[in-house]
PDB file of N, CA and C in Angstrom:
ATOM      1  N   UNK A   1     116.077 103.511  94.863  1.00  0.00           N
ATOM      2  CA  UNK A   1     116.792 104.029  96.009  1.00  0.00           C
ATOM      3  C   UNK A   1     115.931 103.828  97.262  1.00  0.00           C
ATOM      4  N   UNK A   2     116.390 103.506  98.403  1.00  0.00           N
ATOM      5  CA  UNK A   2     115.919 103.587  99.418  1.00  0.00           C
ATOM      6  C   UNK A   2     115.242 104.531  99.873  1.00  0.00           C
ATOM      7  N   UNK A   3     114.081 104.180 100.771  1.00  0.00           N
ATOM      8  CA  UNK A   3     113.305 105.638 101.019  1.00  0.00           C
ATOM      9  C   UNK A   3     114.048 106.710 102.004  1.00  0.00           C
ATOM     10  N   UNK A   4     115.209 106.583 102.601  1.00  0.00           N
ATOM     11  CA  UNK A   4     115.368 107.443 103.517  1.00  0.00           C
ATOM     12  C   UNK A   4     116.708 108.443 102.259  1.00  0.00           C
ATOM     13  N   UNK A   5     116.968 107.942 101.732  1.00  0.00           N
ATOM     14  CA  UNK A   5     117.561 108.735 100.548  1.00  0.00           C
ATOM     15  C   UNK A   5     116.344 110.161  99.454  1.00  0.00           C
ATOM     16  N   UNK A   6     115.187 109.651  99.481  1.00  0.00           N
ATOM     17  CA  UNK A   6     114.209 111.020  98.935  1.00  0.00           C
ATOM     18  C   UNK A   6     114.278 111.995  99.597  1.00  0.00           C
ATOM     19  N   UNK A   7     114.056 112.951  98.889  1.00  0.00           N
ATOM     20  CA  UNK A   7     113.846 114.108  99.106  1.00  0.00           C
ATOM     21  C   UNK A   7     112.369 114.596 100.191  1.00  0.00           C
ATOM     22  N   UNK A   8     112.780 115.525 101.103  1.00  0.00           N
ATOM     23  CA  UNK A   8     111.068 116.249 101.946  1.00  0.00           C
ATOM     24  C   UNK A   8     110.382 116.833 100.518  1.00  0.00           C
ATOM     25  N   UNK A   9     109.244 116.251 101.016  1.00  0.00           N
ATOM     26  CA  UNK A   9     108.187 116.999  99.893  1.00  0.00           C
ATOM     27  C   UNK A   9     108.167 116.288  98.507  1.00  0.00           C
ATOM     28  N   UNK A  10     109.119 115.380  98.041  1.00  0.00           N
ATOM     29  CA  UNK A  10     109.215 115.318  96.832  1.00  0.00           C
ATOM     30  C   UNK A  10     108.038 113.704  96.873  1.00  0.00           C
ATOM     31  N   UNK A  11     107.272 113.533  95.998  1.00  0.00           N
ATOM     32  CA  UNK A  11     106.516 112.672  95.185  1.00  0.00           C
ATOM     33  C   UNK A  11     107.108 111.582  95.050  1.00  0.00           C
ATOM     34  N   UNK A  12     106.905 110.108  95.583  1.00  0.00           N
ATOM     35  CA  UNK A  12     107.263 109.414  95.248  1.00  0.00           C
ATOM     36  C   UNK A  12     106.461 107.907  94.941  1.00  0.00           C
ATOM     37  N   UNK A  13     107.018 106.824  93.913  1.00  0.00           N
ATOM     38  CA  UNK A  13     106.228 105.824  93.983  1.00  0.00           C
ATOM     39  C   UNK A  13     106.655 104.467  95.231  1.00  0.00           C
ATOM     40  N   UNK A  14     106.128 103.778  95.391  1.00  0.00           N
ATOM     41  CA  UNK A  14     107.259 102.604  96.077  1.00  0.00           C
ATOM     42  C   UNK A  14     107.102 101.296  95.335  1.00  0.00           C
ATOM     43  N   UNK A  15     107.921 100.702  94.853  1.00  0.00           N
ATOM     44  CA  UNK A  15     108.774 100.203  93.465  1.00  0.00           C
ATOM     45  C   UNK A  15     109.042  98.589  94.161  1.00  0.00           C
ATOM     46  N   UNK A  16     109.507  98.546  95.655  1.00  0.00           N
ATOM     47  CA  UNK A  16     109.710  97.335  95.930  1.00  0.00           C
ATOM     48  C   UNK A  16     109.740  97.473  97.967  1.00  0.00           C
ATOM     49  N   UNK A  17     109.446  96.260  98.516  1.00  0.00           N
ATOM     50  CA  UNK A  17     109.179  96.728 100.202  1.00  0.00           C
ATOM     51  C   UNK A  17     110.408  94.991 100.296  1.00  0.00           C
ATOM     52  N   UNK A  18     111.305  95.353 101.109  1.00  0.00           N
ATOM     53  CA  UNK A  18     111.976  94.436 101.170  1.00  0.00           C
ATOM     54  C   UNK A  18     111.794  93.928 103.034  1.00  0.00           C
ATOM     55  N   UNK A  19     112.939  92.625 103.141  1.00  0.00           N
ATOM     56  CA  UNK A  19     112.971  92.400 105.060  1.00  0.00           C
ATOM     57  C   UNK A  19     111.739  90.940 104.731  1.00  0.00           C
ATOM     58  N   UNK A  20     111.947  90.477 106.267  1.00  0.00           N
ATOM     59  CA  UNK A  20     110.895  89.808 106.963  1.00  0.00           C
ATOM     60  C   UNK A  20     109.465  89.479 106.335  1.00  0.00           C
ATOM     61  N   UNK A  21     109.162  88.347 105.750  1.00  0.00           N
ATOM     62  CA  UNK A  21     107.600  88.365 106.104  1.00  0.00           C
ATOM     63  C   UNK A  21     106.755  89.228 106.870  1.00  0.00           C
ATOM     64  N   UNK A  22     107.457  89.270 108.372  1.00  0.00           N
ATOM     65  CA  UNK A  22     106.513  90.086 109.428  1.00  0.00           C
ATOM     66  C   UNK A  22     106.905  91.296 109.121  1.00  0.00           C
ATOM     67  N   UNK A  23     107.972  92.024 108.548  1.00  0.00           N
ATOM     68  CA  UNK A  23     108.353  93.555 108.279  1.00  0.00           C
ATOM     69  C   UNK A  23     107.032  94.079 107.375  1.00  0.00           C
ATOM     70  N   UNK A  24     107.465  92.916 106.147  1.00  0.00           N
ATOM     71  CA  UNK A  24     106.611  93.622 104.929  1.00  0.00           C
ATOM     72  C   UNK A  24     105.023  93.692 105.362  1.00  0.00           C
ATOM     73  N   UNK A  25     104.609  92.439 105.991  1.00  0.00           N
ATOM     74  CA  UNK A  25     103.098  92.587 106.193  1.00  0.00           C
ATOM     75  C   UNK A  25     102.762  93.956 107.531  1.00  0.00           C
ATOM     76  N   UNK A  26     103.643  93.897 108.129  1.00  0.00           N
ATOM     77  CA  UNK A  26     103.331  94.986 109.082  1.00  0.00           C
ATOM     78  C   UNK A  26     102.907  96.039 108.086  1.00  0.00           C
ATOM     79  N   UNK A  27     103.927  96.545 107.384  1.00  0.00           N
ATOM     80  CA  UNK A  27     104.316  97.694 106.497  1.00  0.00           C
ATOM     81  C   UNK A  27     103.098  97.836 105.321  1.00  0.00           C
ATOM     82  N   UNK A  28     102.496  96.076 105.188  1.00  0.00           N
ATOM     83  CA  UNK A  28     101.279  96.800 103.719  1.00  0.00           C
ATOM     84  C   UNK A  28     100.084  96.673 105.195  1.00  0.00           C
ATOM     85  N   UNK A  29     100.006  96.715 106.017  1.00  0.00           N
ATOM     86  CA  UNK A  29      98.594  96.757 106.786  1.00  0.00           C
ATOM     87  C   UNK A  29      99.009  98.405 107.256  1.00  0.00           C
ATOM     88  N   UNK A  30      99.862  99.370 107.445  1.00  0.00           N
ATOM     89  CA  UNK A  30      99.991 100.578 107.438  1.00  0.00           C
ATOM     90  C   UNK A  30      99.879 100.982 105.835  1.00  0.00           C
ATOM     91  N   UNK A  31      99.686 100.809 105.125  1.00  0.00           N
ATOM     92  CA  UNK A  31      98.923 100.856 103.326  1.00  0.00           C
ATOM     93  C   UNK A  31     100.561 101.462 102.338  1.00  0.00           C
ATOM     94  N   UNK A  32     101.726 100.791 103.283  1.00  0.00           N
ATOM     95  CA  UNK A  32     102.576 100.870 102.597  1.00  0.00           C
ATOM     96  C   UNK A  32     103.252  99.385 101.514  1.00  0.00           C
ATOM     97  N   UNK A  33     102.126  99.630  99.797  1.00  0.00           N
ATOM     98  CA  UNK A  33     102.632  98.815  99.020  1.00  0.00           C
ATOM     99  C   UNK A  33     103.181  98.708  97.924  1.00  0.00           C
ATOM    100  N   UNK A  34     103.132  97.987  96.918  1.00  0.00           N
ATOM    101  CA  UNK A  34     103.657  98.426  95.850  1.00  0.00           C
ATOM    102  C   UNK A  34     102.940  99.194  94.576  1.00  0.00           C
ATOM    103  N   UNK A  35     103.435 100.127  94.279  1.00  0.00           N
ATOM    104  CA  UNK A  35     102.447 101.241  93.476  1.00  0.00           C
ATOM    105  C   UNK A  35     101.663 102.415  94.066  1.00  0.00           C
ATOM    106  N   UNK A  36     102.383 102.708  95.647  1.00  0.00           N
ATOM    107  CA  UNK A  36     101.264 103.053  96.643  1.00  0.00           C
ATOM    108  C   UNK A  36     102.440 104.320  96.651  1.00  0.00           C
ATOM    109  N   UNK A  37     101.931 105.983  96.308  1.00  0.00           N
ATOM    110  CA  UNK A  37     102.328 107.325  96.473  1.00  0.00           C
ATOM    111  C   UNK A  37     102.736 107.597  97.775  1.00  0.00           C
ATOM    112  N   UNK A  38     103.837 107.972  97.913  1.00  0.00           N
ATOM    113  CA  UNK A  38     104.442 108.109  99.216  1.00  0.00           C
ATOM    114  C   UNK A  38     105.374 109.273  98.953  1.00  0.00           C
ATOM    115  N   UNK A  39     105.572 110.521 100.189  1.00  0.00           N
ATOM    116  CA  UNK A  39     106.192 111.242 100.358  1.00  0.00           C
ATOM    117  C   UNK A  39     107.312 111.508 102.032  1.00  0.00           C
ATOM    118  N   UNK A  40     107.863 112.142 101.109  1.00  0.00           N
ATOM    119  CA  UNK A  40     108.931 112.261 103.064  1.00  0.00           C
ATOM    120  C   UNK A  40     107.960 113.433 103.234  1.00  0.00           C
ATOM    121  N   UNK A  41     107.838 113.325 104.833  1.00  0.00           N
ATOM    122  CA  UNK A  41     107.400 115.201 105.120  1.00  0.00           C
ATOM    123  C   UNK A  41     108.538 115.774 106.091  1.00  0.00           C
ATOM    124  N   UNK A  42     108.982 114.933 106.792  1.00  0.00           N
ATOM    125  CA  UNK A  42     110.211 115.333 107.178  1.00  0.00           C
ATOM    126  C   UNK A  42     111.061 114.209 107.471  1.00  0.00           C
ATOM    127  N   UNK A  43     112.137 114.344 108.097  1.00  0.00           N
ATOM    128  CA  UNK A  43     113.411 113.417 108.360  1.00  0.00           C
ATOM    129  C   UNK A  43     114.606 114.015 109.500  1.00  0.00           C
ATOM    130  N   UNK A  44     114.499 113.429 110.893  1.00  0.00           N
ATOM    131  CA  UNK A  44     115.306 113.489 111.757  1.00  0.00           C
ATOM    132  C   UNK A  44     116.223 112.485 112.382  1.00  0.00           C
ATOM    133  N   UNK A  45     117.609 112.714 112.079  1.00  0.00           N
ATOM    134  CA  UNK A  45     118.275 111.663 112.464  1.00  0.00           C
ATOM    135  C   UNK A  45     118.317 109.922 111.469  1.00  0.00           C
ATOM    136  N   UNK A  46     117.190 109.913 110.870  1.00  0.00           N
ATOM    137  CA  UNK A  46     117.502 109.069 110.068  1.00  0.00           C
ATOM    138  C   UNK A  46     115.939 108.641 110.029  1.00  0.00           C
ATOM    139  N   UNK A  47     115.414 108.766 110.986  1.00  0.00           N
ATOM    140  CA  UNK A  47     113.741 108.057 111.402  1.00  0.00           C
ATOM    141  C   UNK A  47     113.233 108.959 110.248  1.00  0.00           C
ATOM    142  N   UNK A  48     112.057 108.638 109.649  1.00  0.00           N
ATOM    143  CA  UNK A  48     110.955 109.723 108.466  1.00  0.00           C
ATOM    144  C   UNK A  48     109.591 109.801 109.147  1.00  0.00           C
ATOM    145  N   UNK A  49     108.917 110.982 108.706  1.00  0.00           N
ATOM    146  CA  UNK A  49     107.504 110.777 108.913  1.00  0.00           C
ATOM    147  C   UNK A  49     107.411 110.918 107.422  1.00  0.00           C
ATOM    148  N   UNK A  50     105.830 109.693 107.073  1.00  0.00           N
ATOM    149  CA  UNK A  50     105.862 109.874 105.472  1.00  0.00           C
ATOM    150  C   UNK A  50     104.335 110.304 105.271  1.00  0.00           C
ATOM    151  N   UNK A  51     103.858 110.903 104.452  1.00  0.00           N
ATOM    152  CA  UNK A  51     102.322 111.015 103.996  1.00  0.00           C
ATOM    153  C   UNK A  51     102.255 109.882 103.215  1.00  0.00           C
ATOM    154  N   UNK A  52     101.355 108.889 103.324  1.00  0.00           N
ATOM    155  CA  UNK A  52     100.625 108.055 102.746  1.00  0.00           C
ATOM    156  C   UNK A  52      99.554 107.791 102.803  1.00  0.00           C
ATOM    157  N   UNK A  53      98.605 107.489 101.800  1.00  0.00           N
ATOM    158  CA  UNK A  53      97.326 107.518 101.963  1.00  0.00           C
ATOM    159  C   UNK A  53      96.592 108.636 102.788  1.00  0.00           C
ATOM    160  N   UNK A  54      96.560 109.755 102.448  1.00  0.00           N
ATOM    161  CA  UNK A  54      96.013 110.912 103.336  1.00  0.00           C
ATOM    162  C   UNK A  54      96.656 110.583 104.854  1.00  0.00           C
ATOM    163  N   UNK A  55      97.456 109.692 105.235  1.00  0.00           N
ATOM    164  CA  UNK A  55      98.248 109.836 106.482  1.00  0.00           C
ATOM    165  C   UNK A  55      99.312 110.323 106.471  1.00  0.00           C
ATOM    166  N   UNK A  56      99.996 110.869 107.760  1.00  0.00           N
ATOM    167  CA  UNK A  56     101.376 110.575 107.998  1.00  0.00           C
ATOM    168  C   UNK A  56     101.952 109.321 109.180  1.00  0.00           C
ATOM    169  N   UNK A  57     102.630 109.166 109.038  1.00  0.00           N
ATOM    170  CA  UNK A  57     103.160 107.394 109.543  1.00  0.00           C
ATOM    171  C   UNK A  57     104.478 108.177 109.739  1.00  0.00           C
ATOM    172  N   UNK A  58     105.512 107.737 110.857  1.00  0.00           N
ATOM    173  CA  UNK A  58     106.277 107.906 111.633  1.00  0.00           C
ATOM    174  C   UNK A  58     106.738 106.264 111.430  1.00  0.00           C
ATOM    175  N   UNK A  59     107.938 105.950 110.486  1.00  0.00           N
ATOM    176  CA  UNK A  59     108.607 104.811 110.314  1.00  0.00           C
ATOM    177  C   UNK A  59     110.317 105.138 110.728  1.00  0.00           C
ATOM    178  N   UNK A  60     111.147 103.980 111.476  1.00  0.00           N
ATOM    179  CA  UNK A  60     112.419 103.787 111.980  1.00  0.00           C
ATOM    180  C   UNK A  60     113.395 104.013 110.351  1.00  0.00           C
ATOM    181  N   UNK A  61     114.689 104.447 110.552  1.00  0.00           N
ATOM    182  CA  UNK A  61     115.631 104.387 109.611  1.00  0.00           C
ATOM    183  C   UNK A  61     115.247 103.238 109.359  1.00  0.00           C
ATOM    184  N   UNK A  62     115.608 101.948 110.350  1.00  0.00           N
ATOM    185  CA  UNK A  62     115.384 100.323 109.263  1.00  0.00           C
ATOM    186  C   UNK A  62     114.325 100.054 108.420  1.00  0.00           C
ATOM    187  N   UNK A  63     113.152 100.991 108.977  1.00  0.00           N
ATOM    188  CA  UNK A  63     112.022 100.303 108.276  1.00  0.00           C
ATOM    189  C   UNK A  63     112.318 100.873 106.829  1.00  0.00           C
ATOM    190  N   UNK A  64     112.489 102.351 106.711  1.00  0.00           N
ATOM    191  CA  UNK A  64     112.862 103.050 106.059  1.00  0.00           C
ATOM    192  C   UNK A  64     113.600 102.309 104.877  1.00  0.00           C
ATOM    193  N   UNK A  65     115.155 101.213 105.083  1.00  0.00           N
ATOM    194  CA  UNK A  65     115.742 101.314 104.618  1.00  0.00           C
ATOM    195  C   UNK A  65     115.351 100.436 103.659  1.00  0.00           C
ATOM    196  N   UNK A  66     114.041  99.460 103.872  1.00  0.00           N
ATOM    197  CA  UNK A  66     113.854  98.689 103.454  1.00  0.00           C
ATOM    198  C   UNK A  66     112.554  98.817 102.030  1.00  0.00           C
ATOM    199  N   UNK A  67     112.167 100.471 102.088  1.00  0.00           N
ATOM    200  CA  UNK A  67     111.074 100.652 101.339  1.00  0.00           C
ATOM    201  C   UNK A  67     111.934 101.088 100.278  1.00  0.00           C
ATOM    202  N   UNK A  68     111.711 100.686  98.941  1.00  0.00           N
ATOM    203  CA  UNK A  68     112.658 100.982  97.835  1.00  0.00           C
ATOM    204  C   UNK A  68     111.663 102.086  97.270  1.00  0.00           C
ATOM    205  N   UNK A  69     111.688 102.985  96.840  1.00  0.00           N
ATOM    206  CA  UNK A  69     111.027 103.597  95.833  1.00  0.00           C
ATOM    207  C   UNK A  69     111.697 104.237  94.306  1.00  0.00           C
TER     208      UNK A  69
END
C-alpha cells in the first residue's frame, strides 16, 4: 500500500520506492530505501511528516504516493 494510506504512529517497512530516476534518488539520499523503517508521525491534507532514520522528513502527497510500504 502506498505510504500515505498507513496509519500515524504505526511501524512500517518500505517494500518498493517507485517514479523518476530523479524522484527515487532524491528520496534514497533523504535515507528513504528499501528495507529502511519508516513511520507516519502525522498527516495533513495529504502531505506526511515521516520518522526515518532518527529523522522526521516532511514529504508531498506525490512523493508519498510513490513510497510503497
Amino acid at each position: 500500500m502506498p505510504l500515505t494510506m498507513a496509519k500515524a504512529g504505526e511501524d512500517n517497512r518500505i517494500k518498493k520506492i517507485g517514479g523518476k530516476p530523479e524522484v527515487r534518488k532524491f528520496l534514497e539520499n533523504l535515507g528513504f530505501v528499501n528495507g529502511a523503517q519508516i513511520a507516519v508521525v502525522s498527516e495533513n491534507a495529504g502531505n506526511v511528516i515521516v520518522k526515518i532514520k532518527e529523522s522526521r522528513v516532511a514529504i508531498s502527497r506525490e512523493m508519498a504516493m510513490k513510497i510503497m510500504v
